[in-house]
C-alpha atoms as a PDB file:
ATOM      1  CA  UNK A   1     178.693  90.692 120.573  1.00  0.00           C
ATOM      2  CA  UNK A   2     175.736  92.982 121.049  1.00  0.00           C
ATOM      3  CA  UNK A   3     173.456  95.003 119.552  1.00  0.00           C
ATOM      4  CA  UNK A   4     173.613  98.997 118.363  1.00  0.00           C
ATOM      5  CA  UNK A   5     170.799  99.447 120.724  1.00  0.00           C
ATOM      6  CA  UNK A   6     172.915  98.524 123.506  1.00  0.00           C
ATOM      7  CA  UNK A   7     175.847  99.989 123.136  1.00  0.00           C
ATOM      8  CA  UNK A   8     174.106 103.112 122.519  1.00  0.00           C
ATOM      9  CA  UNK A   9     172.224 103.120 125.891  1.00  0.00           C
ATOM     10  CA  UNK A  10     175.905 102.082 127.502  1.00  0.00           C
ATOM     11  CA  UNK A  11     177.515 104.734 125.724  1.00  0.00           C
ATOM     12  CA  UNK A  12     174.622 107.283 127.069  1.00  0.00           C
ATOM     13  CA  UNK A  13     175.000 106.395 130.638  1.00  0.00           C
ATOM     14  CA  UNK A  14     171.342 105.594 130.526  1.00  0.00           C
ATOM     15  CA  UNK A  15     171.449 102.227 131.126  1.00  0.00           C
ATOM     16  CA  UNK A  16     172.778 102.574 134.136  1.00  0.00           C
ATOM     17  CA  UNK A  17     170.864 105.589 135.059  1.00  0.00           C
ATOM     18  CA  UNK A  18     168.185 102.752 135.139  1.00  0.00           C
ATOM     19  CA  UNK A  19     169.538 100.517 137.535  1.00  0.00           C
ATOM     20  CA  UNK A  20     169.828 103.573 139.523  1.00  0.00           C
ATOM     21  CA  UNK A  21     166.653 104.449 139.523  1.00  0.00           C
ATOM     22  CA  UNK A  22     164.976 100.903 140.251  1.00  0.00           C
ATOM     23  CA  UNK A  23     167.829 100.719 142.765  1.00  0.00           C
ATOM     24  CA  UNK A  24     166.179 104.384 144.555  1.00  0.00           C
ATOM     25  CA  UNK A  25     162.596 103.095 144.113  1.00  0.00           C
ATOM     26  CA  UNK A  26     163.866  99.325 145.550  1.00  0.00           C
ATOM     27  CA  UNK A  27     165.215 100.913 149.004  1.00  0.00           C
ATOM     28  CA  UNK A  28     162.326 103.725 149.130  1.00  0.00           C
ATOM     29  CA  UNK A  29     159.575 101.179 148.973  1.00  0.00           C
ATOM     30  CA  UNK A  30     161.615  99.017 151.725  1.00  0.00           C
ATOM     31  CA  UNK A  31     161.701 102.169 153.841  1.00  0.00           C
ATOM     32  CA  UNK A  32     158.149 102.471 153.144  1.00  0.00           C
ATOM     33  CA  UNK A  33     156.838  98.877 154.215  1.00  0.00           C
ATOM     34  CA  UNK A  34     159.741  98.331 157.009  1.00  0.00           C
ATOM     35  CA  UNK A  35     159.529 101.923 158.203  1.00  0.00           C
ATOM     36  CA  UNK A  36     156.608 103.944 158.056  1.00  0.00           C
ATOM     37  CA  UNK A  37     153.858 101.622 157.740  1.00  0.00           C
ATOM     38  CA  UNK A  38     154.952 100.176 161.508  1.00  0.00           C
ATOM     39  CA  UNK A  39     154.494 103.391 162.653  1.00  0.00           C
ATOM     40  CA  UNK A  40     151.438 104.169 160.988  1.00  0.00           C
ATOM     41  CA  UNK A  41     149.874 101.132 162.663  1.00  0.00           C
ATOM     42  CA  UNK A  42     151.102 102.237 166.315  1.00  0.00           C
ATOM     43  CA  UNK A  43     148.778 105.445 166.311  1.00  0.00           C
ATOM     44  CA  UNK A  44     145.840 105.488 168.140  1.00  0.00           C
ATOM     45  CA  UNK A  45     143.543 105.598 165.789  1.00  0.00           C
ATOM     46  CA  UNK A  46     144.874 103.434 163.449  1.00  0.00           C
ATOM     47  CA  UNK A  47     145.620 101.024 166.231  1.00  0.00           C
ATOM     48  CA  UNK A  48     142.105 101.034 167.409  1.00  0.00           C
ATOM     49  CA  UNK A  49     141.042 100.095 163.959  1.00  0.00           C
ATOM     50  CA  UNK A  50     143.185  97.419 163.904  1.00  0.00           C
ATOM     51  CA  UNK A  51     141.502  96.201 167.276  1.00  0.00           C
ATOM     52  CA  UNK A  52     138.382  96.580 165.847  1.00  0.00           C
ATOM     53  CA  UNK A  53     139.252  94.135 162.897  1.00  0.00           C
ATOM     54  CA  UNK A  54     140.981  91.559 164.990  1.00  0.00           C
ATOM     55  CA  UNK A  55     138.014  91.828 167.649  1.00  0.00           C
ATOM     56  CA  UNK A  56     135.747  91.223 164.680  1.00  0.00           C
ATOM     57  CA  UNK A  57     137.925  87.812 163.598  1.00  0.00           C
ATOM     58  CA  UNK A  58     139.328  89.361 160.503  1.00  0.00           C
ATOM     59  CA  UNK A  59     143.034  89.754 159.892  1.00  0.00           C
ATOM     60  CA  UNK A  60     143.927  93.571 159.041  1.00  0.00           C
ATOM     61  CA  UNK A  61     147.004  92.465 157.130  1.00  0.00           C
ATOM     62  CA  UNK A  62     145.196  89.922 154.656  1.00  0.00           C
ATOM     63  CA  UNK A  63     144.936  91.190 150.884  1.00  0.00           C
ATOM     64  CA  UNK A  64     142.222  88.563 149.569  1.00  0.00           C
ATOM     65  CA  UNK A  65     139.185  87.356 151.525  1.00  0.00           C
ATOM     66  CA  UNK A  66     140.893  83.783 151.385  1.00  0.00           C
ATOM     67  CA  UNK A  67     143.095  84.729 153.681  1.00  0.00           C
ATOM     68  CA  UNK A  68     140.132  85.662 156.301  1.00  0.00           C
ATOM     69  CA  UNK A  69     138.499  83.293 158.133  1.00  0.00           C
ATOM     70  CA  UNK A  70     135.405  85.314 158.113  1.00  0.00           C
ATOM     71  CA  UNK A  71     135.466  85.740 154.359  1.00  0.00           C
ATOM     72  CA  UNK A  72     134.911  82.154 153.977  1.00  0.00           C
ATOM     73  CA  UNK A  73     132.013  81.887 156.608  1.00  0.00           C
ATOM     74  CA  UNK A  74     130.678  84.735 154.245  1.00  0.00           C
ATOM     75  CA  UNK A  75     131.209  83.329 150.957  1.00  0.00           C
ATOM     76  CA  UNK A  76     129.619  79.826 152.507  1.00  0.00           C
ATOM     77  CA  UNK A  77     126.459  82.400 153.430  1.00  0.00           C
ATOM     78  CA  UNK A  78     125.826  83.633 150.228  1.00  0.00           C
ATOM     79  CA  UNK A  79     126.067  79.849 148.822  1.00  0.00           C
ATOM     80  CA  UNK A  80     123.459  78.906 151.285  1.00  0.00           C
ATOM     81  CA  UNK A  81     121.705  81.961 149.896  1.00  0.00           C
ATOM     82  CA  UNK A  82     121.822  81.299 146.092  1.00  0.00           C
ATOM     83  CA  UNK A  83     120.946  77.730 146.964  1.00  0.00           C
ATOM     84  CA  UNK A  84     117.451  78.974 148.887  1.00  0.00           C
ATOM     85  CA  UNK A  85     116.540  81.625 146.623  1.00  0.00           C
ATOM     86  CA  UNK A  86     118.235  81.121 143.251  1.00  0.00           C
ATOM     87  CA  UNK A  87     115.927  83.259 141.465  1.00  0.00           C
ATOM     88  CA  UNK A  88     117.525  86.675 143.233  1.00  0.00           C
ATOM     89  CA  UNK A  89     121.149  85.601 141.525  1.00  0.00           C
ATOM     90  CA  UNK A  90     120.203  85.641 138.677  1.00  0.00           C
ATOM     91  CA  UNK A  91     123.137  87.633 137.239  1.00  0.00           C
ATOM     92  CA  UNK A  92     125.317  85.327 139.061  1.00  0.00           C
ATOM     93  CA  UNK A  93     127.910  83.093 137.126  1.00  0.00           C
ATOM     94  CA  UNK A  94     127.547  80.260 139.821  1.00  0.00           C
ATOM     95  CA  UNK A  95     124.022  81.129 140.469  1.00  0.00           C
ATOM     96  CA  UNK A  96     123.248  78.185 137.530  1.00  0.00           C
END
């Protein structure tokens, strides 16, 4: 048994025009990520970039600074900082 609703949006094709659209967006944003991002990242300039990053210790790919080595050694930096001069964090919600 189901609901009016339902067999109103079968009835109207537009439940599965849905599926065909997440279906489109699904294999667009694979072509995206598995296609043109590779190739972004073998131009020059973006390649350099990368370089740069990786030179640098940080990982060009990471989304969140816990996934960078260096974003650690920075966040243990601006501990040692609040520690030494807790008075200029203030506004801090660790800062105590």
């Amino acid at each position: 048994m189901s609901c009016a609703s339902e067999r109103g949006l079968a009835a109207t094709g537009s439940y599965r025009g849905g599926w065909w659209r997440l279906s489109v967006s699904a294999v667009l944003l694979a072509l995206i990520w598995c296609v043109v991002l590779p190739a972004l990242s073998r131009r020059p300039g973006v390649r350099q970039r990368i370089e740069f990053l990786e030179g640098r210790g940080i990982n060009p790919s990471a989304k969140f600074f816990t996934e960078q080595e260096a974003g650690w050694r920075n966040a243990a930096e601006v501990e040692r900082r609040v520690r030494q001069h807790p008075e200029a964090f203030w506004g801090l919600p660790w800062s105590g």
